[in-house]
Protein backbone atom coordinates (compact mmCIF):
# COMPACT_ATOMS: atom_id res chain seq x y z
CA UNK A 1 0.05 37.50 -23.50
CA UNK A 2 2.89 35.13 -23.15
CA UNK A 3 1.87 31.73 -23.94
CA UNK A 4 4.68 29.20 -23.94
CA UNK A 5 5.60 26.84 -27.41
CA UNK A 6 4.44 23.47 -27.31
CA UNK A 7 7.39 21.23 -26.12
CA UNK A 8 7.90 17.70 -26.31
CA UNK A 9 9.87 17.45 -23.17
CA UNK A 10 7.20 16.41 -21.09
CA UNK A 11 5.81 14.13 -23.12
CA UNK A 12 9.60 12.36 -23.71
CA UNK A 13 9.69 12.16 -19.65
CA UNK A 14 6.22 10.61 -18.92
CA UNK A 15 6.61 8.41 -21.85
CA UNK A 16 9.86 7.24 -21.43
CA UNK A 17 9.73 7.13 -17.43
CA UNK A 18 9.68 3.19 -17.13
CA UNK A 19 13.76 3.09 -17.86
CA UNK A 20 14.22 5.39 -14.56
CA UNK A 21 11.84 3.64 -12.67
CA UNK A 22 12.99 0.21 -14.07
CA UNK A 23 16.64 0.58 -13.02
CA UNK A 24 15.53 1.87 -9.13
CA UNK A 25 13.80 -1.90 -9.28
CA UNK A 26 16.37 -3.36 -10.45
CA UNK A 27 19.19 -1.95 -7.98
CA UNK A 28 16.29 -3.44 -5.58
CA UNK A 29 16.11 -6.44 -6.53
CA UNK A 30 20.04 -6.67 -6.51
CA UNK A 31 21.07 -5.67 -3.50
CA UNK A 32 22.55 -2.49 -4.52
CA UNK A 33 21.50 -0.26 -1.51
CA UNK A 34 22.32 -3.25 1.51
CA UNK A 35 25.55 -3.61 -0.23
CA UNK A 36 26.91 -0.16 -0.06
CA UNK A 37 25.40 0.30 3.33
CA UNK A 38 28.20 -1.69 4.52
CA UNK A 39 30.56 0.43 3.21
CA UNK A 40 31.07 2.50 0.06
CA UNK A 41 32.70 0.38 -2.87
CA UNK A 42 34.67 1.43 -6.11
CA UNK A 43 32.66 0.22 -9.31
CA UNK A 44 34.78 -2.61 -9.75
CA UNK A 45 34.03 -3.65 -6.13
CA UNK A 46 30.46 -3.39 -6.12
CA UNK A 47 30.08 -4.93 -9.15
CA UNK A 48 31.77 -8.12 -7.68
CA UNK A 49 29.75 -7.72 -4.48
CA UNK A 50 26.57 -7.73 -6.60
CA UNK A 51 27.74 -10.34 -8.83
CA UNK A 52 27.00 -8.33 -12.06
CA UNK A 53 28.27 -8.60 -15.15
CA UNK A 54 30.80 -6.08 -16.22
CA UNK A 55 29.00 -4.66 -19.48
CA UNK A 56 26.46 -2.15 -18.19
CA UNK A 57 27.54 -2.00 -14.74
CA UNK A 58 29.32 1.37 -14.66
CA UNK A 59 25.91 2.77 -16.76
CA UNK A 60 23.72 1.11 -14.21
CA UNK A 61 25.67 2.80 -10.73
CA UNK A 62 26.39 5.84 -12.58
CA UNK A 63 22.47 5.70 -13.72
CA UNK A 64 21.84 5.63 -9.98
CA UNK A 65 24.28 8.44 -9.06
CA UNK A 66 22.15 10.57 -11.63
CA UNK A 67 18.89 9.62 -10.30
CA UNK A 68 19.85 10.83 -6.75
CA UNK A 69 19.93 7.35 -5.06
CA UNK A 70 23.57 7.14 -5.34
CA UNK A 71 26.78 9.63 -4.30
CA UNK A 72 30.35 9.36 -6.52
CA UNK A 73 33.25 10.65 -4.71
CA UNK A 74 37.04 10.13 -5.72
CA UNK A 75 35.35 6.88 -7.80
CA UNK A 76 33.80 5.65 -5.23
CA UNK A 77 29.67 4.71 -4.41
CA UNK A 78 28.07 5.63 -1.53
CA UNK A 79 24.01 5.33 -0.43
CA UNK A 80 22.06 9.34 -1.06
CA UNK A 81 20.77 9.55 2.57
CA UNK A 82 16.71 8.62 1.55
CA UNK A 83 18.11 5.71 -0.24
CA UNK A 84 19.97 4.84 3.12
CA UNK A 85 17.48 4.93 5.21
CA UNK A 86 15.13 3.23 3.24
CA UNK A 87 16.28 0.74 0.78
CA UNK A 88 18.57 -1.15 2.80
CA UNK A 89 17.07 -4.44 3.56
CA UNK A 90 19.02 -4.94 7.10
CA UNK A 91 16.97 -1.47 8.74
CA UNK A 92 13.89 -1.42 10.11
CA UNK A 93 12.48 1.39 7.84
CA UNK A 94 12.95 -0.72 4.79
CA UNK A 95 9.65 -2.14 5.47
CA UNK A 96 7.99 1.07 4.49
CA UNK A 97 9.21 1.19 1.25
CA UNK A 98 11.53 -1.79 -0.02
CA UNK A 99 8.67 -4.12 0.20
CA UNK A 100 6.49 -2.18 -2.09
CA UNK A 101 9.45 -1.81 -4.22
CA UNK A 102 9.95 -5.49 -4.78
CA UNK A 103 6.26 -6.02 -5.14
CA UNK A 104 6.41 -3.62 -7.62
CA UNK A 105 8.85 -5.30 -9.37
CA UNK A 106 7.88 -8.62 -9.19
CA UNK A 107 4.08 -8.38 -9.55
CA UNK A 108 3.20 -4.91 -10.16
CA UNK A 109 5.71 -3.96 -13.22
CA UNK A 110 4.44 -6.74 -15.51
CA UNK A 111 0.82 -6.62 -14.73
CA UNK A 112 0.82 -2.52 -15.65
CA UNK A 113 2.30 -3.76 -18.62
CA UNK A 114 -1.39 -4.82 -19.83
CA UNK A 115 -3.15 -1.55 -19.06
CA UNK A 116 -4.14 -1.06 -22.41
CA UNK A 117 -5.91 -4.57 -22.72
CA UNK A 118 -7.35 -3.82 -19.23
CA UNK A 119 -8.54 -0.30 -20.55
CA UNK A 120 -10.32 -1.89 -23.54
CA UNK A 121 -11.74 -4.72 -21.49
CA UNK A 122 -12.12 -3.54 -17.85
CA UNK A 123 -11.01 -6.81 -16.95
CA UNK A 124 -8.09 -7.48 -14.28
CA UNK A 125 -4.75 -8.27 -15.75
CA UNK A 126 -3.48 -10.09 -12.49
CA UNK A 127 -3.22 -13.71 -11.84
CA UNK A 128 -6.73 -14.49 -11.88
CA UNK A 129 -6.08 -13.91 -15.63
CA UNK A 130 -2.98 -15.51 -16.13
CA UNK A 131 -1.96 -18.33 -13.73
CA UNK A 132 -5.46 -19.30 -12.39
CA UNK A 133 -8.44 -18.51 -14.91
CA UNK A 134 -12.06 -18.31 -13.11
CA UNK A 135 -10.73 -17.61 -9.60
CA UNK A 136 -11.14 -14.13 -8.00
CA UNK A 137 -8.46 -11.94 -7.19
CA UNK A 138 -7.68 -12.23 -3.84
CA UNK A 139 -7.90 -16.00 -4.19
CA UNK A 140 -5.48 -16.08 -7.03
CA UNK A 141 -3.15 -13.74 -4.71
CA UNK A 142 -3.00 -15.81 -1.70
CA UNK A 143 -3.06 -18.93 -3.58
CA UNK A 144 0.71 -18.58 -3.34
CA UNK A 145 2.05 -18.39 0.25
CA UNK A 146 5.33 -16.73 -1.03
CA UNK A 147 3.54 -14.53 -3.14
CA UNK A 148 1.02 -13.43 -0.42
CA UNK A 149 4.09 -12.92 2.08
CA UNK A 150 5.34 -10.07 0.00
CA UNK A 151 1.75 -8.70 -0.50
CA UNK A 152 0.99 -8.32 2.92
CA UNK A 153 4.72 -6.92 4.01
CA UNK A 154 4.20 -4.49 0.43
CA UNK A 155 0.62 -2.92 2.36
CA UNK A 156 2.65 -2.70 5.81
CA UNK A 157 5.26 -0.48 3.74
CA UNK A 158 2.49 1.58 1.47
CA UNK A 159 0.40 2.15 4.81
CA UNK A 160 2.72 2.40 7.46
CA UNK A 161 2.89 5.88 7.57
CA UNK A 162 -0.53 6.59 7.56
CA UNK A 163 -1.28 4.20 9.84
CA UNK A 164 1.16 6.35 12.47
CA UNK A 165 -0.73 9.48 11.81
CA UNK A 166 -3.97 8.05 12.03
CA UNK A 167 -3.03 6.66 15.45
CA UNK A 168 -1.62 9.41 16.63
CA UNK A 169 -4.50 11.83 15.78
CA UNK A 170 -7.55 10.49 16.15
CA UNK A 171 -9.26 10.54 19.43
CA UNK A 172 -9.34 7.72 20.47
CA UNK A 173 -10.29 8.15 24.26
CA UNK A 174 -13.96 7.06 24.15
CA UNK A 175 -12.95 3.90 22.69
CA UNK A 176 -11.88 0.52 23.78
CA UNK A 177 -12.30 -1.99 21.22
CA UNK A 178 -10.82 -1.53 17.59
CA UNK A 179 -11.62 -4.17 14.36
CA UNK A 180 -9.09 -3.42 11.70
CA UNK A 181 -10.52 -4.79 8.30
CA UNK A 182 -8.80 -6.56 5.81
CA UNK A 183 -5.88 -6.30 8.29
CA UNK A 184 -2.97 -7.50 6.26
CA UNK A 185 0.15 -8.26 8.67
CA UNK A 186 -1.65 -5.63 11.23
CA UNK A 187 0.68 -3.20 11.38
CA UNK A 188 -2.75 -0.32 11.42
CA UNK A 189 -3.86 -2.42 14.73
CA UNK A 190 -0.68 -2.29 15.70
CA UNK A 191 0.44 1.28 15.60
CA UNK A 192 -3.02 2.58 17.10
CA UNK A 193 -2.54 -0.22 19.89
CA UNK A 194 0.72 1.18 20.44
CA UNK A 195 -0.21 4.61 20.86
CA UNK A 196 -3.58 4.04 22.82
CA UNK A 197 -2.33 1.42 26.00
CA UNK A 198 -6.36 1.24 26.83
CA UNK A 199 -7.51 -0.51 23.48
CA UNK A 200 -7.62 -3.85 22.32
CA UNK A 201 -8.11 -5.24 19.18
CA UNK A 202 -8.88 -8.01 16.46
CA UNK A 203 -7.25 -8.24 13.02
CA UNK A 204 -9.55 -9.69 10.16
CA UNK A 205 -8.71 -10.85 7.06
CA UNK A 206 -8.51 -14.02 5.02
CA UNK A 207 -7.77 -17.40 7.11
CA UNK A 208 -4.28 -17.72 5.19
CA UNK A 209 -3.12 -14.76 6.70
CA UNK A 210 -3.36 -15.81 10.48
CA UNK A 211 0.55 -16.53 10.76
CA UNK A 212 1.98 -13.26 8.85
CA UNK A 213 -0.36 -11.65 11.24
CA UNK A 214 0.27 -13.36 14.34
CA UNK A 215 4.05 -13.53 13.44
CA UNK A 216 4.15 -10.06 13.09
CA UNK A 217 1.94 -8.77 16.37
CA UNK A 218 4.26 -11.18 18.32
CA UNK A 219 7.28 -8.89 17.33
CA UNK A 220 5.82 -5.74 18.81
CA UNK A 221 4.68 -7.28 21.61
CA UNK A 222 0.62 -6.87 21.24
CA UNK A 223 0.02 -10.74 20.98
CA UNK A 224 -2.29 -10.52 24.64
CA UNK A 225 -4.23 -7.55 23.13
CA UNK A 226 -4.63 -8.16 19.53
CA UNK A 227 -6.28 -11.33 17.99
CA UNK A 228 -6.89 -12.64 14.63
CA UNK A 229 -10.26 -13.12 13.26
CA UNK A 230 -10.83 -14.99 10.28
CA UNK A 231 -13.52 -14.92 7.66
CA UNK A 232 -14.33 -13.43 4.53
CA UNK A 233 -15.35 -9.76 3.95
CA UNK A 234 -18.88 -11.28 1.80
CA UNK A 235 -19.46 -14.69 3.10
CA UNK A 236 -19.02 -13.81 7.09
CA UNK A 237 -20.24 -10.83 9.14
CA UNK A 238 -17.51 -8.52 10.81
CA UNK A 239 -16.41 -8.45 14.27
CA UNK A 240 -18.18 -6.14 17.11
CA UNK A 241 -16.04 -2.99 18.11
CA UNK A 242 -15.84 0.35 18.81
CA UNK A 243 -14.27 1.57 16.03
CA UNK A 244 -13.47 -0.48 12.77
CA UNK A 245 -10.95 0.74 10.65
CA UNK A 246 -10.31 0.04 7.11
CA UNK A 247 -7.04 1.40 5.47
CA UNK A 248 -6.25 1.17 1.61
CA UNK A 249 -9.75 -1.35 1.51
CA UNK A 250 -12.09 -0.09 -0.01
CA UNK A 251 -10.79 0.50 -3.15
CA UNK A 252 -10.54 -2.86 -3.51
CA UNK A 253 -14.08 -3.49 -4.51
CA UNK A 254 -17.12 -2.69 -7.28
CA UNK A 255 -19.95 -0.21 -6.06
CA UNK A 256 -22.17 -2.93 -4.99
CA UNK A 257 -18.96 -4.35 -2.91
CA UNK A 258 -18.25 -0.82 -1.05
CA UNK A 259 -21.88 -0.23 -0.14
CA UNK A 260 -22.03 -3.90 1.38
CA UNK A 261 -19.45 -3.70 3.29
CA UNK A 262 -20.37 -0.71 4.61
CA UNK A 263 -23.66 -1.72 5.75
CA UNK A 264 -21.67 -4.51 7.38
CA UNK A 265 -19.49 -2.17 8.85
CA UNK A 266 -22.38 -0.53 10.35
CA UNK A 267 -24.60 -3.72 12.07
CA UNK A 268 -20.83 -4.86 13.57
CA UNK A 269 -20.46 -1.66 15.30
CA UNK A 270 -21.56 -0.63 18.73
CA UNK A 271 -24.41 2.64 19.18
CA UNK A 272 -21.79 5.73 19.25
CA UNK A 273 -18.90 3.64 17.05
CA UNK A 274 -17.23 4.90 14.42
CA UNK A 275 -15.88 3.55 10.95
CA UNK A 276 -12.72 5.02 9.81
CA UNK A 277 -11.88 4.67 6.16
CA UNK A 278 -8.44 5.77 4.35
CA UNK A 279 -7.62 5.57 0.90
CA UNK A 280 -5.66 7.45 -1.77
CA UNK A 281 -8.85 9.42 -2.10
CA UNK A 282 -9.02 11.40 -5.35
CA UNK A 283 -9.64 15.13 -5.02
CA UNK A 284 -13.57 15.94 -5.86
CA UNK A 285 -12.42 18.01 -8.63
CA UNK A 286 -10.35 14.70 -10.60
CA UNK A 287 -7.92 16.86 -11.78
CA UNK A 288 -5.18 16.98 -9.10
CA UNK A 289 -4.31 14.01 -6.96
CA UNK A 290 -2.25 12.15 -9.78
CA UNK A 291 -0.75 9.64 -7.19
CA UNK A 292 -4.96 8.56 -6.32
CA UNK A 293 -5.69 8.49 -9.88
CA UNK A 294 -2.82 6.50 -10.59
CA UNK A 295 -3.99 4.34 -8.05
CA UNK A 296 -7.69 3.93 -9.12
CA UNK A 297 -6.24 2.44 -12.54
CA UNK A 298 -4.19 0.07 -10.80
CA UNK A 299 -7.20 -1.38 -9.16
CA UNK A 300 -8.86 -1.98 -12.92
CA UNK A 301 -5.34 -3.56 -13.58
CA UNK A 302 -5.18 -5.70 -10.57
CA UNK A 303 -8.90 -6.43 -8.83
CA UNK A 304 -12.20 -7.73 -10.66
CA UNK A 305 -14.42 -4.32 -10.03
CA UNK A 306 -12.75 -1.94 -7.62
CA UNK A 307 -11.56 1.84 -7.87
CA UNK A 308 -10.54 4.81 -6.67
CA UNK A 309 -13.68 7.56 -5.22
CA UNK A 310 -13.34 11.16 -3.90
CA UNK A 311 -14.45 11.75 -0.33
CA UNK A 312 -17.52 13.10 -1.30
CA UNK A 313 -18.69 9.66 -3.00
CA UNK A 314 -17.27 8.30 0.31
CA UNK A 315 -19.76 9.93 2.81
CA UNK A 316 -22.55 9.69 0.58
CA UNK A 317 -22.14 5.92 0.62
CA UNK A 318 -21.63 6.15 4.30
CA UNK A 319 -25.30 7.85 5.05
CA UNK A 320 -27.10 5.28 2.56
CA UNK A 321 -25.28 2.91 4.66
CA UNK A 322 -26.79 4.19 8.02
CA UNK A 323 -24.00 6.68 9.11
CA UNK A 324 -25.51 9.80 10.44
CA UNK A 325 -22.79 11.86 10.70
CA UNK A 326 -19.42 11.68 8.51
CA UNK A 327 -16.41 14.43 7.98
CA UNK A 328 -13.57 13.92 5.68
CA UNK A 329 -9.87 15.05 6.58
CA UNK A 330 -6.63 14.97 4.92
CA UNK A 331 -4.12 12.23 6.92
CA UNK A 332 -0.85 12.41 4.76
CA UNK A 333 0.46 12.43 1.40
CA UNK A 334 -1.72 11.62 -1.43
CA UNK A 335 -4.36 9.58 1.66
CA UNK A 336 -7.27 11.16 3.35
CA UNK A 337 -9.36 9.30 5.79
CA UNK A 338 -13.34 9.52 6.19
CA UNK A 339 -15.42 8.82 9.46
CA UNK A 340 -18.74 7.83 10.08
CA UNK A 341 -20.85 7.77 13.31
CA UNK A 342 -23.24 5.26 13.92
CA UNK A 343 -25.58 7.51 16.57
């Protein structure tokens, strides 16, 4: 039997993985990509561009050229194609990625810094811990209209894709009203609008959000068939629809919190409606979906209760809530969506 040796290797790239993803942040956060999408640049050059200091600078492109994100030829710095068509703030697809990037940077980065301490208390590290004490964690987040800016444009980019797919292949013919819960800018109302001329739809979320939301519906052209709704997911009961959708949501919330609004979900909708539900679910055996996993800690890091749950806890949930029939299916990536009929 061949067993391989023990090797540290591994270990040295998990552990050690922050540098990698620390300088893809920072070349973020400078302007690296937008620059050199204008044109490639000798190191000299870009640095000036970027306004960089000169100690570090030929480490930090050449760091990138390494990594993938960057191409070296005859000393000069081009944009790798993904990091083209991605990370450069001027194109439309940056939105799908460069906005969780800076979140990530800004916010994320530094609140993953107190896993441990969230580990050994299960209590959020976020800024209901360290800039507003006592508040809850969505009302510490959009506290700041800045800060909640870049949260809702970060869940356009982490859900954008899914929120394509889901459009796209779900049948949606026997509906004509859509609710999309905790709506965020609106881009999951808006792509299933998009692709389904026939439905309408209503956005809920938060009162503060209203002119991300409306801002952003304007500028695909939905604003006569997709309102805003405000009101809050414990305090307020959800709109009426056909189908109400929640995307990335759930996880968001403590047992007791994903049962109610369940229930909810379940008096707001019409006989024959359906709730659609998509997270980063994590596989039923817990031993493979590393991107949902990683995700499940990250809610202990940055909400007062929630976490990550398989699809199986998912449809159990759904029939205590009232659901009679439910099927799971994967949607993309690490995310896999769950329905429920309310017959």
């Amino acid at each position: 039997m061949n067993v391989s040796a023990p090797s540290p290797h591994r270990i040295m790239r998990v552990g050690m993985g922050f540098q990698e993803s620390r300088t893809l942040l920072a070349a973020v956060e400078l302007g690296v990509f937008t620059e050199l999408a204008r044109g490639p640049a000798d190191g000299e050059e870009l640095r000036t561009r970027l306004g960089v200091d000169q100690r570090g600078a030929r480490d930090f492109f050449d760091a990138l050229v390494a990594m993938g994100f960057l191409e070296r030829s005859d000393g000069r710095y081009r944009n790798a194609p993904d990091a083209d068509a991605y990370l450069d703030r001027a194109k439309p697809a940056y939105r799908e990625m460069g906005g969780l990037l800076e979140m990530a940077n800004s916010r994320l980065y530094g609140i993953w810094g107190g896993l441990a301490e969230a580990l050994r208390t299960g209590r959020a590290q976020d800024e209901s811990k360290t800039e507003q004490p006592g508040a809850d964690t969505f009302g510490a987040l959009y506290a700041d209209p800045e800060r909640l800016a870049q949260f809702l444009a970060s869940m356009t980019g982490v859900s954008h894709a899914a929120n394509r797919q889901l459009a796209a292949r779900f049948d949606w013919s026997g509906y004509r009203t859509v609710a999309d819960l905790g709506t965020a800018q609106g881009d999951m109302a808006v792509q299933i609008l998009l692709a389904n001329p026939h439905l309408d739809g209503i956005g809920f979320d938060l009162p503060a959000v209203r002119p991300v939301f409306d801002d952003y519906v304007a500028e695909a052209g939905l604003s006569e068939r997709l309102r805003f709704v405000g009101g809050d997911f414990f305090q307020d009961e959800f709109p009426s629809a056909d189908v109400i959708t929640m995307g990335h949501v759930l996880h968001n919330w403590d047992l007791a919190g994903k049962r109610l609004l369940l229930e909810k979900s379940w008096r707001a909708l019409r006989p024959g409606g359906a709730v659609i539900l998509y997270d980063s679910m994590i596989d039923d055996g817990r031993s493979e979906n590393v991107f949902a996993l990683m995700m499940s800690l990250n809610m202990m890091a940055v909400t007062d209760g929630g976490f990550g749950y398989t699809t199986a806890e998912c449809q159990e949930w759904l029939r205590a809530a009232g659901f009679s029939r439910s099927w799971s299916q994967h949607l993309i990536g690490p995310d896999s969506i769950v329905v429920g009929i309310k017959e």
